[in-house]
N, C-alpha and C. Protein backbone atom coordinates (compact mmCIF):
# COMPACT_ATOMS: atom_id res chain seq x y z
N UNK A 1 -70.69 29.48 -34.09
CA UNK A 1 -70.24 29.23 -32.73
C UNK A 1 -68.73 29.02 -32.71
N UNK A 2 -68.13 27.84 -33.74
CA UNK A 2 -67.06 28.17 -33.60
C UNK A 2 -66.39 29.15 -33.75
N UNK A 3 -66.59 29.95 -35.06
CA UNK A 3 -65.59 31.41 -35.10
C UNK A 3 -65.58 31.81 -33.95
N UNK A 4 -66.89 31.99 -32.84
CA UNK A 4 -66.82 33.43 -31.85
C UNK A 4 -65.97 32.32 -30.95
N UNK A 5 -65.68 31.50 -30.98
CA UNK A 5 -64.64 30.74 -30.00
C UNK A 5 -63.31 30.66 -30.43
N UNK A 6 -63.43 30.76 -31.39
CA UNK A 6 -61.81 31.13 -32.21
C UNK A 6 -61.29 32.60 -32.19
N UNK A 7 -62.49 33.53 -31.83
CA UNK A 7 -61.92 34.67 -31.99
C UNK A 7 -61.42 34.87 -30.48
N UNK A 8 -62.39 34.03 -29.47
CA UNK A 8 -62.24 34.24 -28.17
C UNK A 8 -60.85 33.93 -27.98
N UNK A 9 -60.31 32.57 -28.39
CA UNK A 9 -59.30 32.23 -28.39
C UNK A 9 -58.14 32.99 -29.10
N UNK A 10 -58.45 33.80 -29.86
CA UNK A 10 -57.21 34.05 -30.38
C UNK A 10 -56.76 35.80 -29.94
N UNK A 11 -58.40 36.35 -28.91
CA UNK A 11 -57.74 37.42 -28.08
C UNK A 11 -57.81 37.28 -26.52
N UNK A 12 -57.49 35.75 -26.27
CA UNK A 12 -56.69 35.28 -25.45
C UNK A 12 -55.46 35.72 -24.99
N UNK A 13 -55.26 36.35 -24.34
CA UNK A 13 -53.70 37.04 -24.20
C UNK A 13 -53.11 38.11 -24.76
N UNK A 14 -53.93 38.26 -25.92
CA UNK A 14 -53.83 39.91 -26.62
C UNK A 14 -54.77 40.81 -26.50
N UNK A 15 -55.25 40.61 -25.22
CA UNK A 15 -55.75 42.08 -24.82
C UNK A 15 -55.12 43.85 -25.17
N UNK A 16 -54.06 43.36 -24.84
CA UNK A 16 -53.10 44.77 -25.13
C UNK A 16 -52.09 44.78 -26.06
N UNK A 17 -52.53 45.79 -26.62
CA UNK A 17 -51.20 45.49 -27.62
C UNK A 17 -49.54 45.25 -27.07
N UNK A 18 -48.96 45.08 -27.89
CA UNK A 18 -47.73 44.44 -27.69
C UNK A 18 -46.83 45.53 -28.03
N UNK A 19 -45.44 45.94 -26.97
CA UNK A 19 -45.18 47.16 -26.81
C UNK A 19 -43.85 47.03 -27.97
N UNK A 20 -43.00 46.02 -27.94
CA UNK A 20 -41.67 46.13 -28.74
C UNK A 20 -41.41 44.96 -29.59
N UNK A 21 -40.93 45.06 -30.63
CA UNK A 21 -41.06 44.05 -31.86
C UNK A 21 -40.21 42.61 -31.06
N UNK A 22 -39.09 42.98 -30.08
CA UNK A 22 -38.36 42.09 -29.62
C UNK A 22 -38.93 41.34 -28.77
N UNK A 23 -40.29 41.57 -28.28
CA UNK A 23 -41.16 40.50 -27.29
C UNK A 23 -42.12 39.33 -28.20
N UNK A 24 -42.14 39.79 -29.89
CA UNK A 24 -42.70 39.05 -30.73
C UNK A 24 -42.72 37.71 -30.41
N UNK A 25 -42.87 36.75 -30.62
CA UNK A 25 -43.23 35.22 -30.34
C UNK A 25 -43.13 34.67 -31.79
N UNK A 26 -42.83 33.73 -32.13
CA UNK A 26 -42.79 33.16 -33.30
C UNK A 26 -44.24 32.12 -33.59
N UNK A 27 -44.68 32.04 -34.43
CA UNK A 27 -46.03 31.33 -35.02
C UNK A 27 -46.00 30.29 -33.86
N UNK A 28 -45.16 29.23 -33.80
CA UNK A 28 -44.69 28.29 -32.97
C UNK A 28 -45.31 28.59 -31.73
N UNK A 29 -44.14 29.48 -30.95
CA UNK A 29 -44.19 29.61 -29.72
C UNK A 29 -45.71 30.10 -29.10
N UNK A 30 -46.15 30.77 -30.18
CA UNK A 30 -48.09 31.33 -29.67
C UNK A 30 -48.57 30.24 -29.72
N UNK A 31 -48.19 29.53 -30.57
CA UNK A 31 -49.37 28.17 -30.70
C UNK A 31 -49.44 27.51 -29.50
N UNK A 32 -47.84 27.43 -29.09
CA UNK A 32 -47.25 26.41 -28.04
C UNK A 32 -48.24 27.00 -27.11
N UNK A 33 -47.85 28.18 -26.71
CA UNK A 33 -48.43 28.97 -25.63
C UNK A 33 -50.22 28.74 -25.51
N UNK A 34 -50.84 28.34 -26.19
CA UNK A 34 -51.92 28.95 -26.60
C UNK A 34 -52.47 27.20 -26.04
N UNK A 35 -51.92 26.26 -26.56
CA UNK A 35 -52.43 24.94 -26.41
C UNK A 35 -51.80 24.55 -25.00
N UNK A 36 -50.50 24.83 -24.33
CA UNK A 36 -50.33 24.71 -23.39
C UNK A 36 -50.69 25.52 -22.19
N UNK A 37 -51.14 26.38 -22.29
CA UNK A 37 -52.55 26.83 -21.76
C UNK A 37 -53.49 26.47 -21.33
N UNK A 38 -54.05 26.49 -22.79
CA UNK A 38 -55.47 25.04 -22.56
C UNK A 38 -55.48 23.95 -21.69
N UNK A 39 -53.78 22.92 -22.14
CA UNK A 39 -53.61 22.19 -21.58
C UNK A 39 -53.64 21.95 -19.70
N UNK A 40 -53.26 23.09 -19.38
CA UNK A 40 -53.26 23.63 -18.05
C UNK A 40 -54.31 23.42 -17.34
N UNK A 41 -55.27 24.76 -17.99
CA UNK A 41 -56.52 24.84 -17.48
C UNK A 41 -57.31 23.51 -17.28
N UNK A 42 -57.24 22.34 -18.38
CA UNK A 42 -57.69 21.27 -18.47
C UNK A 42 -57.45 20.49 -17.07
N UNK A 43 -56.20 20.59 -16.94
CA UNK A 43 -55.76 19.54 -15.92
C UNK A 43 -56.31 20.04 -14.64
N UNK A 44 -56.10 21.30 -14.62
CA UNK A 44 -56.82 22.16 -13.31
C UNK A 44 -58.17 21.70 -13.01
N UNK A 45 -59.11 22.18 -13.81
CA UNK A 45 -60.18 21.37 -13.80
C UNK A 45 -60.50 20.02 -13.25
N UNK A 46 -59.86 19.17 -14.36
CA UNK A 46 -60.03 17.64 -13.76
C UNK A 46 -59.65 17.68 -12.64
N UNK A 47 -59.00 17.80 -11.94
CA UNK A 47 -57.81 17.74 -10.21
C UNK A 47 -59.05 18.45 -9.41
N UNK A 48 -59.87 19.41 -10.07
CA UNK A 48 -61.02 20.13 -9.00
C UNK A 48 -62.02 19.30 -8.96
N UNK A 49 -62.73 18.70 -9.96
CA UNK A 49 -63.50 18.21 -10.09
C UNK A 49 -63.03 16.45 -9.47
N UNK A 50 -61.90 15.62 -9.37
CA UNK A 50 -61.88 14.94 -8.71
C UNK A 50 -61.67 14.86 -7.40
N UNK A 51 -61.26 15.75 -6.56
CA UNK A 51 -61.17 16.68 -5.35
C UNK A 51 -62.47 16.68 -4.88
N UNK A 52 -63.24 17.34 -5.53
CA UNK A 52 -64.80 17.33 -4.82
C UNK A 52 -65.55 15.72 -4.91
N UNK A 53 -65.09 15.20 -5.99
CA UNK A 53 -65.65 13.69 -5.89
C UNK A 53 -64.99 12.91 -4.76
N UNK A 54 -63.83 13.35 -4.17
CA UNK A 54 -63.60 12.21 -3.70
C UNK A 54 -64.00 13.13 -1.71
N UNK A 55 -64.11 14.36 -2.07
CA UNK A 55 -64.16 14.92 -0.62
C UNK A 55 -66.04 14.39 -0.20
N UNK A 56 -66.69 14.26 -1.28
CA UNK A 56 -67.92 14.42 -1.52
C UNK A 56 -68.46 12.31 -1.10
N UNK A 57 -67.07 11.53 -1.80
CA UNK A 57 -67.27 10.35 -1.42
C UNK A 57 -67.07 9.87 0.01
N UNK A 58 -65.95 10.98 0.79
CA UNK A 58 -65.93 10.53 1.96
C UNK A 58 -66.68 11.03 3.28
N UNK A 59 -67.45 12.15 2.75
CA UNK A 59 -68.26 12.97 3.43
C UNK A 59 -69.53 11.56 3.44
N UNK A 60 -69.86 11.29 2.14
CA UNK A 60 -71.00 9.84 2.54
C UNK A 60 -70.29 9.05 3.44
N UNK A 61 -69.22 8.46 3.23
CA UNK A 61 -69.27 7.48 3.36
C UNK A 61 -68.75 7.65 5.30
N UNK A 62 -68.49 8.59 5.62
CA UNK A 62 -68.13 8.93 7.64
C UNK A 62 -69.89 9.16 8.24
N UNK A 63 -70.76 9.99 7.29
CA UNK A 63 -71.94 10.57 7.88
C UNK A 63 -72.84 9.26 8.02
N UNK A 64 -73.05 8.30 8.61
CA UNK A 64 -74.36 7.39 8.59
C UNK A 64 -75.38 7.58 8.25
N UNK A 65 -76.36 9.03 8.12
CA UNK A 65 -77.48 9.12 7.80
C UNK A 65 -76.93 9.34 5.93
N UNK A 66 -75.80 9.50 5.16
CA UNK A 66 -76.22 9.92 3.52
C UNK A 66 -75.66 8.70 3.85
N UNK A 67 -74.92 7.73 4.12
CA UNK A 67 -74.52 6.27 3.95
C UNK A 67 -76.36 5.85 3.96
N UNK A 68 -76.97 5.83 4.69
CA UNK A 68 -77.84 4.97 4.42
C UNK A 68 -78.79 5.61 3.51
N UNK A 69 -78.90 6.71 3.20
CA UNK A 69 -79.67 7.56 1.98
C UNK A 69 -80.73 8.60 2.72
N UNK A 70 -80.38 8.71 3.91
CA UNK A 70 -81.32 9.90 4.41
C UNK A 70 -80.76 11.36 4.46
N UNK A 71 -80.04 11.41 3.48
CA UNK A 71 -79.10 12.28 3.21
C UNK A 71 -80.13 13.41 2.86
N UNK A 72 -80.05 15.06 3.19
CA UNK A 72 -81.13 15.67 2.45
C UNK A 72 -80.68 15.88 1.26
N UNK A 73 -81.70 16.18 0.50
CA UNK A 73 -81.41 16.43 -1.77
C UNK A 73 -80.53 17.80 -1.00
N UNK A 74 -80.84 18.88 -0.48
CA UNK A 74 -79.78 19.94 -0.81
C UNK A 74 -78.74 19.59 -0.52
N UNK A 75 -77.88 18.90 0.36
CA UNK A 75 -76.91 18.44 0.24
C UNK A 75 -76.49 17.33 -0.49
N UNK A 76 -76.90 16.79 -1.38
CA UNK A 76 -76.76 15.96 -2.64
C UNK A 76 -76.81 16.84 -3.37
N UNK A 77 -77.47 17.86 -3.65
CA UNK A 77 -77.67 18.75 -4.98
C UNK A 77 -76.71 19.26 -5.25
N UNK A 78 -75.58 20.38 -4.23
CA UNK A 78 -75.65 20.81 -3.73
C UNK A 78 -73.90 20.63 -4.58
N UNK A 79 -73.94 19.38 -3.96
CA UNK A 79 -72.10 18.75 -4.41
C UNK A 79 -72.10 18.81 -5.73
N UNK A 80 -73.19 17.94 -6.40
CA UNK A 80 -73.48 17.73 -7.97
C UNK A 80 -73.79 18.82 -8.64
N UNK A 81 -74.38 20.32 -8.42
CA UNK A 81 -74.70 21.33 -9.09
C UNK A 81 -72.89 21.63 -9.29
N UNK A 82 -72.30 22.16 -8.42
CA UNK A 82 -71.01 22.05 -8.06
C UNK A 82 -69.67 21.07 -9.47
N UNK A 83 -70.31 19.98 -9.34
CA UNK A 83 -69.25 18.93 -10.20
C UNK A 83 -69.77 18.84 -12.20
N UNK A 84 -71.01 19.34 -12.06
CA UNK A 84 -71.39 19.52 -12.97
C UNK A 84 -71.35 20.54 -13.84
N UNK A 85 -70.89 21.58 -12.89
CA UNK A 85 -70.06 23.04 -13.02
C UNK A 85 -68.98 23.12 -14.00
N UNK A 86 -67.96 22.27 -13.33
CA UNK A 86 -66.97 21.99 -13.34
C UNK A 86 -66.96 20.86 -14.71
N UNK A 87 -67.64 19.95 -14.87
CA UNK A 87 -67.49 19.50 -16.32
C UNK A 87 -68.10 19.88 -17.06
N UNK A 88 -68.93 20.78 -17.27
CA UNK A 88 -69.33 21.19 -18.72
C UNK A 88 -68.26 22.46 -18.85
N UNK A 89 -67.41 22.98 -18.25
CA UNK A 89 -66.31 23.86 -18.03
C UNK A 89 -65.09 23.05 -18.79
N UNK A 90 -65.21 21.98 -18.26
CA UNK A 90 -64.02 20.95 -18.84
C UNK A 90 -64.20 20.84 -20.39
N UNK A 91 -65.31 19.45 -20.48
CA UNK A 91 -65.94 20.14 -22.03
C UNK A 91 -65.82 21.49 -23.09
N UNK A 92 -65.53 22.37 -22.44
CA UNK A 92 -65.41 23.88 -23.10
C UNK A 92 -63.97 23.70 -23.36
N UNK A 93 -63.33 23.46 -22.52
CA UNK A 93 -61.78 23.99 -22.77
C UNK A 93 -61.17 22.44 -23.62
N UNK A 94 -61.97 21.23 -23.19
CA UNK A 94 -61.44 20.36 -24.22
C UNK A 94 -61.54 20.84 -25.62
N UNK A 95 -62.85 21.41 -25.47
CA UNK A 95 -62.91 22.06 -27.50
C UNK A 95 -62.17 23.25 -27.48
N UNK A 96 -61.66 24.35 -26.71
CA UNK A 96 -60.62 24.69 -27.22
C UNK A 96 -59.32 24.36 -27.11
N UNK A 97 -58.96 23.34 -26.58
CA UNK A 97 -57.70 22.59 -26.82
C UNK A 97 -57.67 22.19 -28.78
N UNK A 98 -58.99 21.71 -28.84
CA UNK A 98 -59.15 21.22 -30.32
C UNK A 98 -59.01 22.52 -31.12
N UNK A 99 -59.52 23.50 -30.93
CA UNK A 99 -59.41 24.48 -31.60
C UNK A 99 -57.89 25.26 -31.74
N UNK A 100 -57.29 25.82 -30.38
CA UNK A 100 -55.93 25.79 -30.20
C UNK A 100 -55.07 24.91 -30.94
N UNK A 101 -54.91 23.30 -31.14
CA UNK A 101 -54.34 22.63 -31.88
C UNK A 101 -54.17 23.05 -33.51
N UNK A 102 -55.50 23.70 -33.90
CA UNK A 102 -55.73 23.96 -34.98
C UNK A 102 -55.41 25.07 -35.71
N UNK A 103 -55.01 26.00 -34.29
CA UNK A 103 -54.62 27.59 -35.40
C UNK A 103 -53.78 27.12 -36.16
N UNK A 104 -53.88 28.50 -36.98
CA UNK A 104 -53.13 28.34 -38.50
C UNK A 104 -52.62 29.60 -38.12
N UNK A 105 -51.30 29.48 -38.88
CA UNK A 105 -50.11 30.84 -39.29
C UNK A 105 -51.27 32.28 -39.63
N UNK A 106 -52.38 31.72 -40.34
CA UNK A 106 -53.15 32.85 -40.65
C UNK A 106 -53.98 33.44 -39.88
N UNK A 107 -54.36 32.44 -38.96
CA UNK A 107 -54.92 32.72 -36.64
C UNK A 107 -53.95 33.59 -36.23
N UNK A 108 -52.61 33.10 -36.60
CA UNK A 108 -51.53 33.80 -35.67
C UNK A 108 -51.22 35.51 -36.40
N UNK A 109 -50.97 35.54 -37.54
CA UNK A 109 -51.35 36.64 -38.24
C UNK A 109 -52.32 37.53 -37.88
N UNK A 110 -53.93 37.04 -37.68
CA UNK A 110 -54.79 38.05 -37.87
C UNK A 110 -55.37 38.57 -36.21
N UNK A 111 -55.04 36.98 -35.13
CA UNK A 111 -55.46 37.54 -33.89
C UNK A 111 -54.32 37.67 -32.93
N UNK A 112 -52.94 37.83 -33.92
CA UNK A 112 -51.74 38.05 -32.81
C UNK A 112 -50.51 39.26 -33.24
N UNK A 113 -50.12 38.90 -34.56
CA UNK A 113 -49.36 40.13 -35.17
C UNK A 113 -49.71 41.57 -35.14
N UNK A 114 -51.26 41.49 -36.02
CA UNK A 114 -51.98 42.20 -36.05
C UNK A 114 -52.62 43.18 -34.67
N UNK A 115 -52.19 42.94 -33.51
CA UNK A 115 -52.36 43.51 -32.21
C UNK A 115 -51.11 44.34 -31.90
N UNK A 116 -49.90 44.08 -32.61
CA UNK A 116 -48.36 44.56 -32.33
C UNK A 116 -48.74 46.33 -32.29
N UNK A 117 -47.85 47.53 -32.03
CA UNK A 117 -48.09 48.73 -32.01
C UNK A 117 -47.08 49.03 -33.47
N UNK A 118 -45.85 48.31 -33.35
CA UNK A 118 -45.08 48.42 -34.31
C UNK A 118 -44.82 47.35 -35.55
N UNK A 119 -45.81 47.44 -36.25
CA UNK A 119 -46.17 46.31 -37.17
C UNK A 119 -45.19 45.98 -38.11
N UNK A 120 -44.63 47.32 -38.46
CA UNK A 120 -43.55 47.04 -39.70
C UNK A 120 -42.38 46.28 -38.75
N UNK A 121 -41.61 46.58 -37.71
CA UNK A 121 -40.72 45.55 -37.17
C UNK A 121 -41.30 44.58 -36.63
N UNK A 122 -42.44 44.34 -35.99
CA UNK A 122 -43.11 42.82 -35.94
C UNK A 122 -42.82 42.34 -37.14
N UNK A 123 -43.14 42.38 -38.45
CA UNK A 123 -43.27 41.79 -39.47
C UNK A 123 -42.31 40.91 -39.88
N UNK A 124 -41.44 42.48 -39.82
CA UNK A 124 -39.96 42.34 -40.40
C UNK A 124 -39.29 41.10 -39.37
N UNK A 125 -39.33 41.00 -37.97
CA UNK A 125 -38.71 39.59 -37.19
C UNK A 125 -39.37 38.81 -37.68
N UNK A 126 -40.91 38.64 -37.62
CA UNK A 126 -41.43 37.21 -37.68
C UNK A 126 -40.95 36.63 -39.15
N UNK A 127 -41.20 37.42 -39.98
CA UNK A 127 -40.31 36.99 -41.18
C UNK A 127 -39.32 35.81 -41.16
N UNK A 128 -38.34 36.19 -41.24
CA UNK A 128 -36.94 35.21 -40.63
C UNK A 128 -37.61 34.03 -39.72
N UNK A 129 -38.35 34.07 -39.05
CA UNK A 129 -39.22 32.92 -38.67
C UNK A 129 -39.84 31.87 -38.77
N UNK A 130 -40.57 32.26 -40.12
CA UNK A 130 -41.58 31.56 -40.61
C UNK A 130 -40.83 30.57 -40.98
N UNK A 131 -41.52 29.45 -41.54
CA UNK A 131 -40.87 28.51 -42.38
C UNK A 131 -41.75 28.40 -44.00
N UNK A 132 -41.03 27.75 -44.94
CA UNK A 132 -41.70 28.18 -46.18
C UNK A 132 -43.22 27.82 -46.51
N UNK A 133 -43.84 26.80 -45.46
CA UNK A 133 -44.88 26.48 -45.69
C UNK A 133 -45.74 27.54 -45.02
N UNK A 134 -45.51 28.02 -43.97
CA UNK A 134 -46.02 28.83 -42.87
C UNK A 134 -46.21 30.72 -43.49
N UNK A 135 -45.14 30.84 -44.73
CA UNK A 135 -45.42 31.60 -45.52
C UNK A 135 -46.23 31.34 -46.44
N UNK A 136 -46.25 30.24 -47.43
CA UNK A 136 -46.98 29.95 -48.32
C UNK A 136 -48.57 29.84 -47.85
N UNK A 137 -48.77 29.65 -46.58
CA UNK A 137 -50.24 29.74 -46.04
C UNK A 137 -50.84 30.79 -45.70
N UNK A 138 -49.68 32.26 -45.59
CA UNK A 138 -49.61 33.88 -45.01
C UNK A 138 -50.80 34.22 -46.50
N UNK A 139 -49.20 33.58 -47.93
CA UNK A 139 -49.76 34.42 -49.05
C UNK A 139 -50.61 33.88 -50.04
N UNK A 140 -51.42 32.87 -49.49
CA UNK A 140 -52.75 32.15 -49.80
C UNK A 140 -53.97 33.08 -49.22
N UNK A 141 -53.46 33.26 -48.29
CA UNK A 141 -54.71 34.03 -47.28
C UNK A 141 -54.84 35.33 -47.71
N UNK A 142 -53.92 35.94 -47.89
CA UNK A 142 -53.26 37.41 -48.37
C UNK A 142 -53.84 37.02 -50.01
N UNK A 143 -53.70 36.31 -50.94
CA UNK A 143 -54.50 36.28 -52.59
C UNK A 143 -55.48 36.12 -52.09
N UNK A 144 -56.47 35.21 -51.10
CA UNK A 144 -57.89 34.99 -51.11
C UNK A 144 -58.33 36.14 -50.49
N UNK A 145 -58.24 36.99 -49.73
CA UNK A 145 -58.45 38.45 -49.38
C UNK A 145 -58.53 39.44 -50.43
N UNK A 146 -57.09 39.52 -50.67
CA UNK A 146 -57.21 40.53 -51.85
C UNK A 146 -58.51 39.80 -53.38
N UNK A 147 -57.98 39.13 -54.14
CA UNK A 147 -58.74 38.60 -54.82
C UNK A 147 -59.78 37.73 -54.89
N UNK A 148 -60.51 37.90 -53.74
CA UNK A 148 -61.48 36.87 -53.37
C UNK A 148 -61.85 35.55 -54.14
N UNK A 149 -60.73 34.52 -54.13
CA UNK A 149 -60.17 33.87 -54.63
C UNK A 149 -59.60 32.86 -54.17
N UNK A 150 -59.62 31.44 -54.15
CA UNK A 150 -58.45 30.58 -53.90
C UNK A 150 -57.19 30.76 -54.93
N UNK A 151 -56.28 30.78 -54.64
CA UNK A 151 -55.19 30.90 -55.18
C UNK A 151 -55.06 30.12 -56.15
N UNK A 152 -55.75 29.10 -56.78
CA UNK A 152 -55.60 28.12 -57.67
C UNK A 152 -56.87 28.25 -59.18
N UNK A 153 -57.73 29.17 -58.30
CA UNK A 153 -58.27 29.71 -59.35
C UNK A 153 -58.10 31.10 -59.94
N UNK A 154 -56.75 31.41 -59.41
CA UNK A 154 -56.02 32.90 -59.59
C UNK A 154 -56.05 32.60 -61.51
N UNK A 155 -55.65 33.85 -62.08
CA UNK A 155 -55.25 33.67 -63.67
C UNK A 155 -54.27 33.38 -63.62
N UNK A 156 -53.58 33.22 -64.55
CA UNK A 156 -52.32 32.95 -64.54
C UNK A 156 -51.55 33.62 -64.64
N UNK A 157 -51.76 34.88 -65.59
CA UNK A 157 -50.82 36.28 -65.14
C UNK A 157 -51.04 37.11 -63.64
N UNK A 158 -51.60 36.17 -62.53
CA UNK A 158 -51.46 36.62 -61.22
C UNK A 158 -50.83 35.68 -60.50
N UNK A 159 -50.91 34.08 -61.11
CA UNK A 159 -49.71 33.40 -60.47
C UNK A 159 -48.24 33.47 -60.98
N UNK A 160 -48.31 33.51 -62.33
CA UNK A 160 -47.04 33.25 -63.01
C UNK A 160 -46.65 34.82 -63.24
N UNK A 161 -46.34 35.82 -62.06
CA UNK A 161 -45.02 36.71 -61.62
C UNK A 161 -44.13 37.25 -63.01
N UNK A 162 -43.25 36.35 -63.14
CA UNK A 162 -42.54 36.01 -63.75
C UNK A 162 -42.14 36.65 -65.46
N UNK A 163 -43.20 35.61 -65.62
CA UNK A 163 -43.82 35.67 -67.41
C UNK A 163 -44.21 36.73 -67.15
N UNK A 164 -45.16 37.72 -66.79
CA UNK A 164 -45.79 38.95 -66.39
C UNK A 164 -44.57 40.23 -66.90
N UNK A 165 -43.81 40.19 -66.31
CA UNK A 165 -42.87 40.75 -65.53
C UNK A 165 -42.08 40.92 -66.38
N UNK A 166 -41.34 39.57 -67.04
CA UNK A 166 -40.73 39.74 -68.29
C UNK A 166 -40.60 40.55 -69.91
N UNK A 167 -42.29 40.67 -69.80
CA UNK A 167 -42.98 40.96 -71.11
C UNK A 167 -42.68 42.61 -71.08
């Protein structure tokens, strides 16, 4: 369940590919985008859903017959099918706020770069971008792919470059 909500989330806004390397977004700024979003929708919600509570409190409380409870159920139902709508909607987008919080450089990689038309200059900007941890998490993901592998149980003539290289 979560993946198909992570994937939902992460072709959120990349419906279409992305036409020029210079509209790229930096890891950052998608994230930003992506949780402040959420954040949005969230608030939207709540503001609807207290809107109908309070239009719904004063509708009882002017009508004398739901003030005294001879109110009919469809018009009780009616409000509450309605508000109940509206928070298990809320609920949804609170967990992808949680989820949004959570992408990783390797989210942003696989459900945002990866949509570009021109990949080699996407690359090539976001590059200069990254920061060294935000790479080091690219080419973790990139060894556990290729070598189906955590990187720590790599050999050592696949971590140590170097020595390799020398010989």
């Amino acid at each position: 369940m979560r993946a198909l909500v992570i994937i939902a989330l992460l072709a959120l806004g990349s419906a279409l590919p992305l036409k020029a390397a210079a509209d790229i977004k930096s890891y950052k700024e998608w994230k930003t985008e992506r949780v402040l979003g959420t954040q949005t929708r969230i608030t939207s919600i709540k503001n609807q859903i207290d809107t109908r509570k309070a239009v719904r409190a004063a509708v009882v409380s002017q009508d004398p017959n739901l003030r005294a409870g001879r109110g009919t159920l469809e018009a009780a139902s009616t409000g509450d099918y309605t508000v109940e709508k509206l928070e298990r909607q809320l609920k949804m987008e609170q967990y992808n706020l949680e989820l949004a919080q959570d992408l990783s450089v390797t989210d942003y990689f696989a459900g945002y770069l990866t949509k570009v038309q021109n990949k080699k200059a996407a690359f090539a900007e976001v590059a200069g971008k990254l920061s060294a941890e935000e790479v080091a998490e690219l080419m973790n993901a990139y060894a556990n792919s290729v070598f189906g592998a955590h990187a720590s149980d790599l050999p050592a003539s696949a971590v140590n470059i170097e020595k390799a290289s020398g010989k």
